[in-house]
Protein backbone atom coordinates (compact mmCIF):
# COMPACT_ATOMS: atom_id res chain seq x y z
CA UNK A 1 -61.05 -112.77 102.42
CA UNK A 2 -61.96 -111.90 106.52
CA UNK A 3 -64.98 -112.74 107.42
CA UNK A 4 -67.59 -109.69 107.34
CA UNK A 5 -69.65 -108.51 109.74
CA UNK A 6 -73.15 -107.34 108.64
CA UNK A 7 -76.19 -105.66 110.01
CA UNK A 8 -79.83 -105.86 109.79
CA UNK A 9 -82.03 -103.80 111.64
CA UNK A 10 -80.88 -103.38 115.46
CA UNK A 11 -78.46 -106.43 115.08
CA UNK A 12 -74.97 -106.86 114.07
CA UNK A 13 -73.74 -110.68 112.81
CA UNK A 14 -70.80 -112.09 111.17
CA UNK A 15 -70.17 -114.01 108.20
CA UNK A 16 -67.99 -116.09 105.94
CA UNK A 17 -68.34 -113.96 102.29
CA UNK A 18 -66.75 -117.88 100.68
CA UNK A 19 -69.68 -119.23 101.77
CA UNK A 20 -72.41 -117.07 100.60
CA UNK A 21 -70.78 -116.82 97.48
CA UNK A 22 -71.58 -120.35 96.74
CA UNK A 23 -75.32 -119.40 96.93
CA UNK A 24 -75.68 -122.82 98.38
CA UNK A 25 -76.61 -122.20 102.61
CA UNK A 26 -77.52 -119.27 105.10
CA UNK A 27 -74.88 -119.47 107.71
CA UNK A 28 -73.49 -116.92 110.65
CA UNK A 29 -73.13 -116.29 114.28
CA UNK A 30 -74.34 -113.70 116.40
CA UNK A 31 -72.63 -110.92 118.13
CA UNK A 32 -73.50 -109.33 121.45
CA UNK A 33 -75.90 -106.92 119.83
CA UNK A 34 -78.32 -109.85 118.86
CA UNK A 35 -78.30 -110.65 123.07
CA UNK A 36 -77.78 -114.08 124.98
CA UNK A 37 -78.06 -116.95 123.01
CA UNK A 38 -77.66 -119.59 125.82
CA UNK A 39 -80.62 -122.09 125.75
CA UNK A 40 -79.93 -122.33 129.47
CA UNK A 41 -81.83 -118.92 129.01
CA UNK A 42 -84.72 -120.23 126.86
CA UNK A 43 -85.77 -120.84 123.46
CA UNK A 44 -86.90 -117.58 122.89
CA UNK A 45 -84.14 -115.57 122.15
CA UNK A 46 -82.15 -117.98 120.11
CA UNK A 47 -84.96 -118.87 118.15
CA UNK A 48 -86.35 -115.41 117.37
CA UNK A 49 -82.48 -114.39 115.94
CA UNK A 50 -82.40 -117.53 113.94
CA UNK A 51 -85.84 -116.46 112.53
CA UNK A 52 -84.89 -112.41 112.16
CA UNK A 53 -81.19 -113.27 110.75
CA UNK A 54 -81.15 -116.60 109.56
CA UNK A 55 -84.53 -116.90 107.76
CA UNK A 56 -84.88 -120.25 110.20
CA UNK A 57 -88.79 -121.47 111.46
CA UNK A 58 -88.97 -122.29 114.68
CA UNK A 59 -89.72 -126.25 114.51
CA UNK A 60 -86.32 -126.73 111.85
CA UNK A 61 -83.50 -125.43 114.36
CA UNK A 62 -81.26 -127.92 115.71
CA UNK A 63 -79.68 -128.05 119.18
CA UNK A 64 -77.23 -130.07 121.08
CA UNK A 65 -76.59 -130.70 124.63
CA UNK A 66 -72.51 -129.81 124.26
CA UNK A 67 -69.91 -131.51 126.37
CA UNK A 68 -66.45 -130.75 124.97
CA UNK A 69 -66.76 -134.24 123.63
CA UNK A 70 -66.43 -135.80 120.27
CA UNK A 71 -69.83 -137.03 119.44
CA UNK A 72 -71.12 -136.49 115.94
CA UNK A 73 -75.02 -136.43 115.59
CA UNK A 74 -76.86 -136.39 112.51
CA UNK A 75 -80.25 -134.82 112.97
CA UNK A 76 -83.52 -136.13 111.19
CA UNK A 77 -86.38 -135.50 113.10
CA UNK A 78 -86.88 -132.78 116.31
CA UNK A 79 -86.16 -134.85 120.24
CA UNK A 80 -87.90 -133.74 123.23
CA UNK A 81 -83.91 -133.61 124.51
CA UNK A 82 -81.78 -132.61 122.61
CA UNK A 83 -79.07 -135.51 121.92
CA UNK A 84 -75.46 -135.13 123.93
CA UNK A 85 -73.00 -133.80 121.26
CA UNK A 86 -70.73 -131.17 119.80
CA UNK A 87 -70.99 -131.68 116.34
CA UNK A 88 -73.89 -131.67 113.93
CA UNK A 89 -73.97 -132.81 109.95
CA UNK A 90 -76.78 -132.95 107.58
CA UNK A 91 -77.78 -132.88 103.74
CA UNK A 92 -80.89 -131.89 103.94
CA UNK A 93 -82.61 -128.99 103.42
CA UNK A 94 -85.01 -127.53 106.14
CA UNK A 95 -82.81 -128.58 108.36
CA UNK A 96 -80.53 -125.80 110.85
CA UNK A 97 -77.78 -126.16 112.43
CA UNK A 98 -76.66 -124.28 115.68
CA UNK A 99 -74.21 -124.53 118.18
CA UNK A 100 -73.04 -121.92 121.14
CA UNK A 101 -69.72 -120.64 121.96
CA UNK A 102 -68.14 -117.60 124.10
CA UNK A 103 -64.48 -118.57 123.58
CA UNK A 104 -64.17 -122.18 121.83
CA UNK A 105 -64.26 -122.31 118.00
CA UNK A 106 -67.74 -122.81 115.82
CA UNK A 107 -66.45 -124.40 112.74
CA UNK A 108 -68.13 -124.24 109.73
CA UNK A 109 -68.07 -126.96 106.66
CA UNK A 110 -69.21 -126.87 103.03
CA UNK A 111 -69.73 -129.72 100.82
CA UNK A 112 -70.48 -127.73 97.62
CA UNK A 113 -70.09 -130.98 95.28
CA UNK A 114 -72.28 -133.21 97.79
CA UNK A 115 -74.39 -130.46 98.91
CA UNK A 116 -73.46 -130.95 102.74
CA UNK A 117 -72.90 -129.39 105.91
CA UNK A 118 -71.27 -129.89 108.96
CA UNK A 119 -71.39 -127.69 112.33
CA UNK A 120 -68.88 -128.38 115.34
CA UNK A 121 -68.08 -126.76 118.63
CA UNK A 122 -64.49 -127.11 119.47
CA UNK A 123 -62.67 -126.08 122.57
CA UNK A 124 -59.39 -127.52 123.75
CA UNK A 125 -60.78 -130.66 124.79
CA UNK A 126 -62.69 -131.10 121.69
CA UNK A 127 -59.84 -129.77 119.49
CA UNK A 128 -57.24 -132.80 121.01
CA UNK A 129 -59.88 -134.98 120.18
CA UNK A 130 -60.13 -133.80 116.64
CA UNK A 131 -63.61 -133.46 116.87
CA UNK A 132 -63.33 -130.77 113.45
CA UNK A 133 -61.61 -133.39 111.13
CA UNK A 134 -63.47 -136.49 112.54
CA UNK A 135 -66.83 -134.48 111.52
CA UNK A 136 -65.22 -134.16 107.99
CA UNK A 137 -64.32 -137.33 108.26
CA UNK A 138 -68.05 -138.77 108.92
CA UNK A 139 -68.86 -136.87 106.33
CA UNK A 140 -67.06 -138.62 103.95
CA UNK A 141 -68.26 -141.49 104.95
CA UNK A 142 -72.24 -140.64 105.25
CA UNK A 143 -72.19 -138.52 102.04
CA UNK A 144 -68.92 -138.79 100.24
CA UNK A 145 -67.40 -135.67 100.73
CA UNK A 146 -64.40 -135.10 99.20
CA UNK A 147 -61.97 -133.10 101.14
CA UNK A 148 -60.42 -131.33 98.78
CA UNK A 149 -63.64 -129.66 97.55
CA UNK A 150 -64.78 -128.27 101.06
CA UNK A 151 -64.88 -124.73 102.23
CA UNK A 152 -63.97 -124.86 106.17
CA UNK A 153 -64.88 -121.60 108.10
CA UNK A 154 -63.38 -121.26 111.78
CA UNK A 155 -63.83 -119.06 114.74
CA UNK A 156 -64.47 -116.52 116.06
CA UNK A 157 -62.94 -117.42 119.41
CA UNK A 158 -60.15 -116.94 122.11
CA UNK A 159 -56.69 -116.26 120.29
CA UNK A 160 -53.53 -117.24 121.20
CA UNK A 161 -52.69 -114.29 122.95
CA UNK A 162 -55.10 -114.63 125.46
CA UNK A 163 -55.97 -118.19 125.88
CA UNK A 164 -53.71 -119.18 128.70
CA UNK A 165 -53.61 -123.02 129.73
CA UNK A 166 -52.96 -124.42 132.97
CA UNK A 167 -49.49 -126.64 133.65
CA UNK A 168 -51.85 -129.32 134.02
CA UNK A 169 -53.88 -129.51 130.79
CA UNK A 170 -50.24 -128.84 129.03
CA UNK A 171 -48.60 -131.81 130.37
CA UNK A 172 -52.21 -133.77 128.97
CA UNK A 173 -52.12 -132.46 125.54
CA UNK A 174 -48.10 -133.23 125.17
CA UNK A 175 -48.84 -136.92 125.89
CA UNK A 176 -52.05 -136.89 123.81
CA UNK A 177 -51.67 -134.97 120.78
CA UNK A 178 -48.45 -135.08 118.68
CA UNK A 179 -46.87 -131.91 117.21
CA UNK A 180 -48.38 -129.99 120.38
CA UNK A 181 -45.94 -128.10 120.88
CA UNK A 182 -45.77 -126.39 117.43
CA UNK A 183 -49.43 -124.29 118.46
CA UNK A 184 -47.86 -123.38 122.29
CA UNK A 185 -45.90 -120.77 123.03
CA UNK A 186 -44.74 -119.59 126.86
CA UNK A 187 -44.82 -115.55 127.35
CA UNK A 188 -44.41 -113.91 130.85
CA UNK A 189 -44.01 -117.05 132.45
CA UNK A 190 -47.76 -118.42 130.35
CA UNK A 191 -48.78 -121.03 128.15
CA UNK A 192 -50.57 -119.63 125.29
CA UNK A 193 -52.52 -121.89 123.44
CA UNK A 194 -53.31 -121.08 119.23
CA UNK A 195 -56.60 -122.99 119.00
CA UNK A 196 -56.78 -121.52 115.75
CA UNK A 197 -53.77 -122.91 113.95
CA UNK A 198 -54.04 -126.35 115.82
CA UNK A 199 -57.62 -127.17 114.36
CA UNK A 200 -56.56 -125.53 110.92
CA UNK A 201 -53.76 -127.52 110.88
CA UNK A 202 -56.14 -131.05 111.85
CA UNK A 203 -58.26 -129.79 108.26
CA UNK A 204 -55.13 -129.97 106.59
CA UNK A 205 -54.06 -133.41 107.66
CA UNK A 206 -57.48 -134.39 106.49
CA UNK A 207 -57.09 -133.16 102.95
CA UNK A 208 -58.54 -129.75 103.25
CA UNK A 209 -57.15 -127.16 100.78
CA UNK A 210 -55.13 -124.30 102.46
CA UNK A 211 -56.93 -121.68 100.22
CA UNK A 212 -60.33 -123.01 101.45
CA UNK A 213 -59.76 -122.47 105.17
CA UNK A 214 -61.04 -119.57 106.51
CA UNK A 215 -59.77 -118.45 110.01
CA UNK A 216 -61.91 -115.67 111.58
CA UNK A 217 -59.89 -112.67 112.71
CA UNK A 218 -61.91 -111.72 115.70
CA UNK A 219 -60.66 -112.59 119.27
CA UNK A 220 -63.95 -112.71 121.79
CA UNK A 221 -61.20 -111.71 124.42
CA UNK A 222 -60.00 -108.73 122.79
CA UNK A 223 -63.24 -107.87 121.34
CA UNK A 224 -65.45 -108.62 124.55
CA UNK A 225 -67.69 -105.18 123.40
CA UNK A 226 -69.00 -107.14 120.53
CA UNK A 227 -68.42 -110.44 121.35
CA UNK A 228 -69.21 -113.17 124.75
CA UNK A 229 -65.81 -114.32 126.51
CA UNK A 230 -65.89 -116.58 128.98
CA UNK A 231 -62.70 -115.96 129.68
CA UNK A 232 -63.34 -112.20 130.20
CA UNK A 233 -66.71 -111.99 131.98
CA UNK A 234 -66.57 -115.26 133.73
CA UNK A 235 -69.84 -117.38 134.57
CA UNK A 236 -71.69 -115.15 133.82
CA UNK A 237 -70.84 -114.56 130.01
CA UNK A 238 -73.91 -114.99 127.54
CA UNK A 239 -73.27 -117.15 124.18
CA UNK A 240 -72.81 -116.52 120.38
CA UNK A 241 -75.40 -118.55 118.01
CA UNK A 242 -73.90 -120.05 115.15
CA UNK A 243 -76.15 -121.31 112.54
CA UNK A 244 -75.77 -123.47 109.24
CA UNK A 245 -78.32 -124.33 106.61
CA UNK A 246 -78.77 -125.34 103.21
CA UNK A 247 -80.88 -123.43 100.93
């Protein structure tokens, strides 16, 4: 099933329908309609769409300081900074999870057995450190997940056809990440990346089900009226909220 896009009141958000069917969190990220979720632009915004869509007080969001990195941070109690990381996990409830993105991946995991959650920010440096499957993977180890029995919801973000990589940061990932070159293709003389597929395919190593991945199938490139792209507007470009919490 595609992800859905929903509305309430002014503001338009999307979904993952496998997750709300399990009755078990709130989850979502915003679209351009809900405005710029950058905490470089305050708290307010971000926190009064996590309120108005997500059903989220003020004092139980969760932030991170993201640095295309592979740090995993388990929340417990609010910090004056927020911690340096790009992944969040939690069982508890009260607790939300956010993370911002205008082109790299949000990824989305569900623990129904454990009742757990995990929240990661991928882009291409994250993704060759397999930050996605070393969050399930501390998981597992912190609460005993099992794999097999997780939902995994990724993207929205940049899509192969648009996410061009420099010579450079190909000639990285070929030494770095084995199987690379099954997620490149070369088009017009460009290196095309499929961020997608590649973390997908990490989820899979790690025991994920097939049927229980969920790949959004909105590109922020090609649908920069709805959605931030860095890639399309530049510095400039606002951010998309993502949030995750248990009921």
């Amino acid at each position: 099933m595609l992800w859905k896009l929903k509305h309430h009141q002014e503001y338009e958000y999307l979904s993952i329908p496998e997750f709300d069917s399990t009755g078990m969190v709130v989850q979502g990220i915003t679209t351009r309609s809900c405005g710029d979720m950058s905490p470089a632009g305050g708290k307010d915004n971000y926190q009064h769409m996590a309120s108005t869509l997500f059903q989220s007080d003020t004092d139980t969001i969760f932030v991170c300081r993201q640095i295309h990195g592979n740090t995993i941070y388990k929340p417990e109690k609010k910090c004056v900074y927020p911690p340096e990381a790009d992944a969040l996990i939690t069982n508890k409830k009260g607790i939300t999870l956010s993370i911002f993105t205008a082109d790299c991946l949000p990824i989305f995991i569900l623990d129904p057995e454990k009742e757990a959650i995990g929240l990661v920010h991928a882009g291409w440096r994250g993704t060759m450190t397999r930050i996605g499957q070393k969050t399930l993977l501390e998981m597992k180890k912190v609460y005993q997940t099992n794999p097999k029995s997780c939902i995994i919801g990724i993207g929205p973000g940049i899509c192969d056809k648009c996410y061009e990589m420099g010579a450079t940061v190909v000639e990285y990932m070929l030494k770095e990440f084995k199987g690379f070159t099954c997620f490149l293709q070369q088009k017009n003389g460009k290196n095309l990346l499929d961020l997608f597929s590649l973390n997908k395919q990490q989820f899979k190593e790690a025991g994920v089900l097939e049927k229980n991945i969920f790949v959004c199938e909105y590109c922020t490139a090609e649908n920069n009226s709805l959605l931030y792209s860095y890639r399309m507007e530049g510095e400039n470009a606002g951010r998309m909220m993502s949030v995750l919490k248990l009921r």
